[in-house]
PDB file of N, CA and C in Angstrom:
ATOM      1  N   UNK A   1      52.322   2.217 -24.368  1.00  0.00           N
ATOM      2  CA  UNK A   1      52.396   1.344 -23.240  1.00  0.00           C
ATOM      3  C   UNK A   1      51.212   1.632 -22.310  1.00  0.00           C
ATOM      4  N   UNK A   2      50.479   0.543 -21.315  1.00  0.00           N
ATOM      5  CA  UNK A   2      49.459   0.777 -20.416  1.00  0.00           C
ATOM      6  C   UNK A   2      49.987   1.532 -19.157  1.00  0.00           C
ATOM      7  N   UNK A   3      48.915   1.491 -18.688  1.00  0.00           N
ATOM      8  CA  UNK A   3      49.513   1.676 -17.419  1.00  0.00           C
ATOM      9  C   UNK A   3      48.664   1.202 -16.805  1.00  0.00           C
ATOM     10  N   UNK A   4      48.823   0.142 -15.645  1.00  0.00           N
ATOM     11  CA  UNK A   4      47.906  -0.613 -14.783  1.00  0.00           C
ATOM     12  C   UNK A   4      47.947  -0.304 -13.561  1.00  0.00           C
ATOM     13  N   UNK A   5      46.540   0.171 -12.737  1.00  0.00           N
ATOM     14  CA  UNK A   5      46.196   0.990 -11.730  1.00  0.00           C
ATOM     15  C   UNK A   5      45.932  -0.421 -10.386  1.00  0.00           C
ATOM     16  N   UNK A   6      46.308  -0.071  -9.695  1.00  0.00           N
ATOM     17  CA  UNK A   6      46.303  -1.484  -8.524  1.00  0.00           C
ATOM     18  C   UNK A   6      45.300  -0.817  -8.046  1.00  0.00           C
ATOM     19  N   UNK A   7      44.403  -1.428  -7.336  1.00  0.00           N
ATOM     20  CA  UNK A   7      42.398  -1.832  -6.723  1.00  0.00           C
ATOM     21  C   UNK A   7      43.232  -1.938  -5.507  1.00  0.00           C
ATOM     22  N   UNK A   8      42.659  -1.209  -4.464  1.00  0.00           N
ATOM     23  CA  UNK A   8      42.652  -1.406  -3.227  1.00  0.00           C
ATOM     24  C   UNK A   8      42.450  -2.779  -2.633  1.00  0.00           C
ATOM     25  N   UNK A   9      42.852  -3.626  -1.596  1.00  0.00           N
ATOM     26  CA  UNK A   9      42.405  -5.146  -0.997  1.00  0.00           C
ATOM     27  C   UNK A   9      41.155  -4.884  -0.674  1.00  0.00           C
ATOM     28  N   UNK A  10      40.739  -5.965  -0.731  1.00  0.00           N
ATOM     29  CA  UNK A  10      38.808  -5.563  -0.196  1.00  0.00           C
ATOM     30  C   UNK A  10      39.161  -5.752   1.402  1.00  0.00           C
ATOM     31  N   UNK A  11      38.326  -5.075   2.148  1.00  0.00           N
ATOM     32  CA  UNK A  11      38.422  -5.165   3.804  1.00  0.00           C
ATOM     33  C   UNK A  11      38.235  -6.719   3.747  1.00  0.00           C
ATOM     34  N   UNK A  12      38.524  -6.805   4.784  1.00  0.00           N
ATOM     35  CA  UNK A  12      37.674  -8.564   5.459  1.00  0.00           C
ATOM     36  C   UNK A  12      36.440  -8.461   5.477  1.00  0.00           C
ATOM     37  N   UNK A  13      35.214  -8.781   5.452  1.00  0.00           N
ATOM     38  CA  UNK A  13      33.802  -8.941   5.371  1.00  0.00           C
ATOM     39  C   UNK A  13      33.403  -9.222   6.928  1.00  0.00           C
ATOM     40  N   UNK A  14      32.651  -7.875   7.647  1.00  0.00           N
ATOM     41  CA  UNK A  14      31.964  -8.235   9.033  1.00  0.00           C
ATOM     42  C   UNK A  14      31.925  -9.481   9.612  1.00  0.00           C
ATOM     43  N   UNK A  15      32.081  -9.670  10.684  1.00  0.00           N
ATOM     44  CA  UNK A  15      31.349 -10.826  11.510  1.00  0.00           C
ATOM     45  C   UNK A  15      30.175 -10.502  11.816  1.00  0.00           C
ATOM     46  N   UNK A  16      29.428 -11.452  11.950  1.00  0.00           N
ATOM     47  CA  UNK A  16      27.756 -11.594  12.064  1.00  0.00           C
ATOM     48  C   UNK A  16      27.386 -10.402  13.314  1.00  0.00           C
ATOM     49  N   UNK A  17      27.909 -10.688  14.520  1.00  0.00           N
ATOM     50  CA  UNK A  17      28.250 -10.132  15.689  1.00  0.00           C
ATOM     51  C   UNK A  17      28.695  -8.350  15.355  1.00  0.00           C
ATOM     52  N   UNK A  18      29.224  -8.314  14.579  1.00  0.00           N
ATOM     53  CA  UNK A  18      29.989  -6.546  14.386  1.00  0.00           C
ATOM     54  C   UNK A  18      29.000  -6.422  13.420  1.00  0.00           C
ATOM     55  N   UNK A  19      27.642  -6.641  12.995  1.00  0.00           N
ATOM     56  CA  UNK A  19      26.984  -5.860  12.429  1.00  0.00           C
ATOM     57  C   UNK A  19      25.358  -5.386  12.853  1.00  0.00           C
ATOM     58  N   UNK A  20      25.289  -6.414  13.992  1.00  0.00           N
ATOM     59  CA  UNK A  20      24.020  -6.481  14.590  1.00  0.00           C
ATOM     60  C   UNK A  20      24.302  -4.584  15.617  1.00  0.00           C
ATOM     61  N   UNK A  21      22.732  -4.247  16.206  1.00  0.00           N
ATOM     62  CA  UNK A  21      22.515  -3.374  16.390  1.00  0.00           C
ATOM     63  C   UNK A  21      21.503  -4.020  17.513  1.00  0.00           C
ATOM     64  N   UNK A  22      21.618  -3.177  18.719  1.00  0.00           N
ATOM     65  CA  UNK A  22      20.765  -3.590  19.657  1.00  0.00           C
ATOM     66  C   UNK A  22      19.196  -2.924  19.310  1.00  0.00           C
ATOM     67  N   UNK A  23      18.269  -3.753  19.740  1.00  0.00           N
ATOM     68  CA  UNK A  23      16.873  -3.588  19.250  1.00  0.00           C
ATOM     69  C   UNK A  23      16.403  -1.774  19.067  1.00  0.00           C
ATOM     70  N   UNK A  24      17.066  -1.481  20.613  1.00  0.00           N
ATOM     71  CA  UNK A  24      16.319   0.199  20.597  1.00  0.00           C
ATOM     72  C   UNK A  24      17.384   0.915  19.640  1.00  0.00           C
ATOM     73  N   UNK A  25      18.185   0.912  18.989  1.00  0.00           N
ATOM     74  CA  UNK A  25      19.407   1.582  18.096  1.00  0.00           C
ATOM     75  C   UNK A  25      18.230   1.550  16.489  1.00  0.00           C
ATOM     76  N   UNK A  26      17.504  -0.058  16.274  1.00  0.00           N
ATOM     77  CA  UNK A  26      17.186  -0.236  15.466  1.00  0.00           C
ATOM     78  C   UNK A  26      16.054   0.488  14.764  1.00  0.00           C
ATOM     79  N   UNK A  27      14.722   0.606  16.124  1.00  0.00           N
ATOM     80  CA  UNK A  27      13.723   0.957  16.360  1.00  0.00           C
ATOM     81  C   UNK A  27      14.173   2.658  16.402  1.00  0.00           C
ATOM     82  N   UNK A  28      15.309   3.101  16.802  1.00  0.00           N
ATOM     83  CA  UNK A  28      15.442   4.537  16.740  1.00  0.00           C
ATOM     84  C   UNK A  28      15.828   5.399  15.077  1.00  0.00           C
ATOM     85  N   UNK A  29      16.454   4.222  14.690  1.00  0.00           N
ATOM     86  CA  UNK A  29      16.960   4.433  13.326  1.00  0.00           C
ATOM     87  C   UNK A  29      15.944   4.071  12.364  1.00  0.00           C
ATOM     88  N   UNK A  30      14.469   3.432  12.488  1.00  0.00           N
ATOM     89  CA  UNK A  30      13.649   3.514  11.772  1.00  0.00           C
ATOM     90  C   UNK A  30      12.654   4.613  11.965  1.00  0.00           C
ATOM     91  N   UNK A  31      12.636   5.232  12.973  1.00  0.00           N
ATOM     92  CA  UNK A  31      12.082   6.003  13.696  1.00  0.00           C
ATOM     93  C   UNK A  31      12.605   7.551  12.522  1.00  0.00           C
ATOM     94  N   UNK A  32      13.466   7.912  12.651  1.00  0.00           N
ATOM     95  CA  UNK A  32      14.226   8.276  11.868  1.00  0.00           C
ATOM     96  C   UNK A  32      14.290   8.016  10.098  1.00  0.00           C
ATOM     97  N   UNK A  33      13.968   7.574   9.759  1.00  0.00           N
ATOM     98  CA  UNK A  33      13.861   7.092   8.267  1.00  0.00           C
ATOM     99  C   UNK A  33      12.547   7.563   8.328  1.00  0.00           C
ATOM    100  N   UNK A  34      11.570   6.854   8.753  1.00  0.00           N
ATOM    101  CA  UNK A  34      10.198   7.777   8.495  1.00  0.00           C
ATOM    102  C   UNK A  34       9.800   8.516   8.436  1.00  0.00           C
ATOM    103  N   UNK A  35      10.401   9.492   9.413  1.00  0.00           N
ATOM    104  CA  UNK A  35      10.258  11.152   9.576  1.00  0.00           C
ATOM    105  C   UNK A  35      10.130  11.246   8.000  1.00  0.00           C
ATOM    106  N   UNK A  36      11.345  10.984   7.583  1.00  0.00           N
ATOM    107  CA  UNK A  36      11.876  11.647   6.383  1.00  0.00           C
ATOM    108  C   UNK A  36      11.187  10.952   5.295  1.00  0.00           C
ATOM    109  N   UNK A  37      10.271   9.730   5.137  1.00  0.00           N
ATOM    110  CA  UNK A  37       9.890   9.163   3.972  1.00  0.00           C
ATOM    111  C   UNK A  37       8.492   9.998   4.102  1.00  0.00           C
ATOM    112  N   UNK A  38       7.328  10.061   5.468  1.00  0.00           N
ATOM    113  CA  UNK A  38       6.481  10.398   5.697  1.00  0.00           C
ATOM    114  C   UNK A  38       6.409  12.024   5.273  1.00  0.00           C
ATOM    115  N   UNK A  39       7.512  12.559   4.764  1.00  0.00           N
ATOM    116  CA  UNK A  39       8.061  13.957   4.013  1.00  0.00           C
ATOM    117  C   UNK A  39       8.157  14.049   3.210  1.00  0.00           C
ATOM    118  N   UNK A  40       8.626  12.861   2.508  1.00  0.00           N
ATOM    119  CA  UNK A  40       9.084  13.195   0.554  1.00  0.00           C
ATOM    120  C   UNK A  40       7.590  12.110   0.242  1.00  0.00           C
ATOM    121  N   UNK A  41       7.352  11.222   0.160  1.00  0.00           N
ATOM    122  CA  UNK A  41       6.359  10.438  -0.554  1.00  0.00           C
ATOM    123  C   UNK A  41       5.455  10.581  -0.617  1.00  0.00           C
ATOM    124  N   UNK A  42       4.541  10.201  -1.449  1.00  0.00           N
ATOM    125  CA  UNK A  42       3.096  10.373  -2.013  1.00  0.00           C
ATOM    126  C   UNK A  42       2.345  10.054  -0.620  1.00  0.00           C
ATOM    127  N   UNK A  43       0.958  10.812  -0.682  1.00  0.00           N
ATOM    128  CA  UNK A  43      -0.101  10.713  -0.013  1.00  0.00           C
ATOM    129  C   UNK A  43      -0.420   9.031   0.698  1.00  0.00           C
ATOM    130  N   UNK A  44      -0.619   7.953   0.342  1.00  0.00           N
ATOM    131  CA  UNK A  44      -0.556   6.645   0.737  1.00  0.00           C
ATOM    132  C   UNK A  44       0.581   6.107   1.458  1.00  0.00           C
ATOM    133  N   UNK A  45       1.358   6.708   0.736  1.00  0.00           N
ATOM    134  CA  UNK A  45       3.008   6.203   1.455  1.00  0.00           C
ATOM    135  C   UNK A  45       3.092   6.864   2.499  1.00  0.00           C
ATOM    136  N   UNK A  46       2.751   8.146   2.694  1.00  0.00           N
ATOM    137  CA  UNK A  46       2.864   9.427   3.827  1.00  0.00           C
ATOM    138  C   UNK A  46       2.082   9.050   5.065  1.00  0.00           C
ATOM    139  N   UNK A  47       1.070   8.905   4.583  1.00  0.00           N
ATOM    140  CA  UNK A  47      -0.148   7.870   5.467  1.00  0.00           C
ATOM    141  C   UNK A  47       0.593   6.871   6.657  1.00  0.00           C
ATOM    142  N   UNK A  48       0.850   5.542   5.860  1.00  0.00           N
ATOM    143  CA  UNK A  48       1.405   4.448   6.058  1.00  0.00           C
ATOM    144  C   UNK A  48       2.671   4.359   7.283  1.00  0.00           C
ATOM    145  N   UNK A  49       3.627   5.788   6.521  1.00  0.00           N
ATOM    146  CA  UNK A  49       4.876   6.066   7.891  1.00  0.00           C
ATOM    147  C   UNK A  49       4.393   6.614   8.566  1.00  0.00           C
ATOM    148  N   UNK A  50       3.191   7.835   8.550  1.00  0.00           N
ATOM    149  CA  UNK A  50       3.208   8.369   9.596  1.00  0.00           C
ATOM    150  C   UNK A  50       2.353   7.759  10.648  1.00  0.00           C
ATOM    151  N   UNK A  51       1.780   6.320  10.201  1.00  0.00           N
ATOM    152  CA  UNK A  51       1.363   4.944  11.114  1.00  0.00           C
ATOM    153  C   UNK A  51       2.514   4.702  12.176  1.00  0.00           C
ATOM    154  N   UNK A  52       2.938   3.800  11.131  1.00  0.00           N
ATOM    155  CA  UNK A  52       4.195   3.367  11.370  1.00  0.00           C
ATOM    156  C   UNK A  52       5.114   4.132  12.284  1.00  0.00           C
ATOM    157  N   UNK A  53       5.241   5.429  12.262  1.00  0.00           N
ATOM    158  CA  UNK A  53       6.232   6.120  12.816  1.00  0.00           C
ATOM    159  C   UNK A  53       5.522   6.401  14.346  1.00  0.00           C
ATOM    160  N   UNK A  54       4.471   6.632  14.538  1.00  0.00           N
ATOM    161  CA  UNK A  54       3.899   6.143  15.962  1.00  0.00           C
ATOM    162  C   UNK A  54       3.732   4.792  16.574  1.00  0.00           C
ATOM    163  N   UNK A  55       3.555   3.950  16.242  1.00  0.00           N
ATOM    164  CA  UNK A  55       3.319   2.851  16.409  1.00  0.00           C
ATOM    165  C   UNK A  55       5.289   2.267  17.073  1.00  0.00           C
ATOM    166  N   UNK A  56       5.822   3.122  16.010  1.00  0.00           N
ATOM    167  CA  UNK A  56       7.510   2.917  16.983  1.00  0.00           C
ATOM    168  C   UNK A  56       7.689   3.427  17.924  1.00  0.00           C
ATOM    169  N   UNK A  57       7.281   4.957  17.827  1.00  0.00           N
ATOM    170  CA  UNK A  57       7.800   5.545  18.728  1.00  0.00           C
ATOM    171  C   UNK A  57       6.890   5.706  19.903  1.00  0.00           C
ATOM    172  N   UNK A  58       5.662   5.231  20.037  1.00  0.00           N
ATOM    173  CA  UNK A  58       5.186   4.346  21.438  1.00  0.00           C
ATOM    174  C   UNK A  58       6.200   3.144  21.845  1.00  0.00           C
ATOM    175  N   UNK A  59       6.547   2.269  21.201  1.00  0.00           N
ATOM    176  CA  UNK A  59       7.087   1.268  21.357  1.00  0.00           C
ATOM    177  C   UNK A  59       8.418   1.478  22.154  1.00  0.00           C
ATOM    178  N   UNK A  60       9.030   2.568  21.306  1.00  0.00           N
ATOM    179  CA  UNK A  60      10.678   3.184  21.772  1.00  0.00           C
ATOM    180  C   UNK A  60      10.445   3.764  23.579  1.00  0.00           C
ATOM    181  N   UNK A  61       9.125   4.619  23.472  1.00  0.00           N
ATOM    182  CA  UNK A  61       8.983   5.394  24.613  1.00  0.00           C
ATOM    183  C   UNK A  61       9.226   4.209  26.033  1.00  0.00           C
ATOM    184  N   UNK A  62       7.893   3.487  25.541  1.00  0.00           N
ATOM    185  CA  UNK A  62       7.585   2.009  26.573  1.00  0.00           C
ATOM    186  C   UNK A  62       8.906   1.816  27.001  1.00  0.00           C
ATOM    187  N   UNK A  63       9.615   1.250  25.870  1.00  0.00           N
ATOM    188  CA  UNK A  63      11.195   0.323  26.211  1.00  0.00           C
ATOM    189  C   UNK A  63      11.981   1.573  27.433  1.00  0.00           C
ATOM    190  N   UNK A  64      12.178   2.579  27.210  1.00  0.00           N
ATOM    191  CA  UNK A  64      12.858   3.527  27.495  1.00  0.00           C
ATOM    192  C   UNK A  64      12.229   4.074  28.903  1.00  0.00           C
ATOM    193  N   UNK A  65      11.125   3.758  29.269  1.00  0.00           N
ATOM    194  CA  UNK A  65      10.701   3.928  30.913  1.00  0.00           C
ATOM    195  C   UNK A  65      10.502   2.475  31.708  1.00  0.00           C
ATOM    196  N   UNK A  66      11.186   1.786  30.996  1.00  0.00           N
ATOM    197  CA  UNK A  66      10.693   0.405  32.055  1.00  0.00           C
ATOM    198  C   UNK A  66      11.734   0.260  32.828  1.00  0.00           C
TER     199      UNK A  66
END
């Protein structure tokens, strides 16, 4: 004989609204990802975030003294 395992209900699927992130949350959390890519990846890629990862975090600073 089987035995049949019951699947959890799937949640309800976000509203548009409950998934957004205010701009500086966004800019902080990429801020954050780079650290860490500008760490593990090749020389070009390393380059590129550690652009990138200033270029935010001027941006973050600005927002954050006005």
């Amino acid at each position: 004989m089987s035995v049949v395992i019951p699947f959890p209900m799937r949640a309800v699927a976000p509203q548009a609204d409950e998934c957004e992130i205010d701009l500086l949350s966004a800019v902080d959390l990429a801020i954050r990802d780079l650290r860490e890519i500008s760490q593990t990846a090749n020389d070009i890629a390393q380059a590129r975030a550690r652009e990138c990862l200033a270029m935010l975090e001027s941006a973050y600073a600005g927002a954050l003294h006005r």
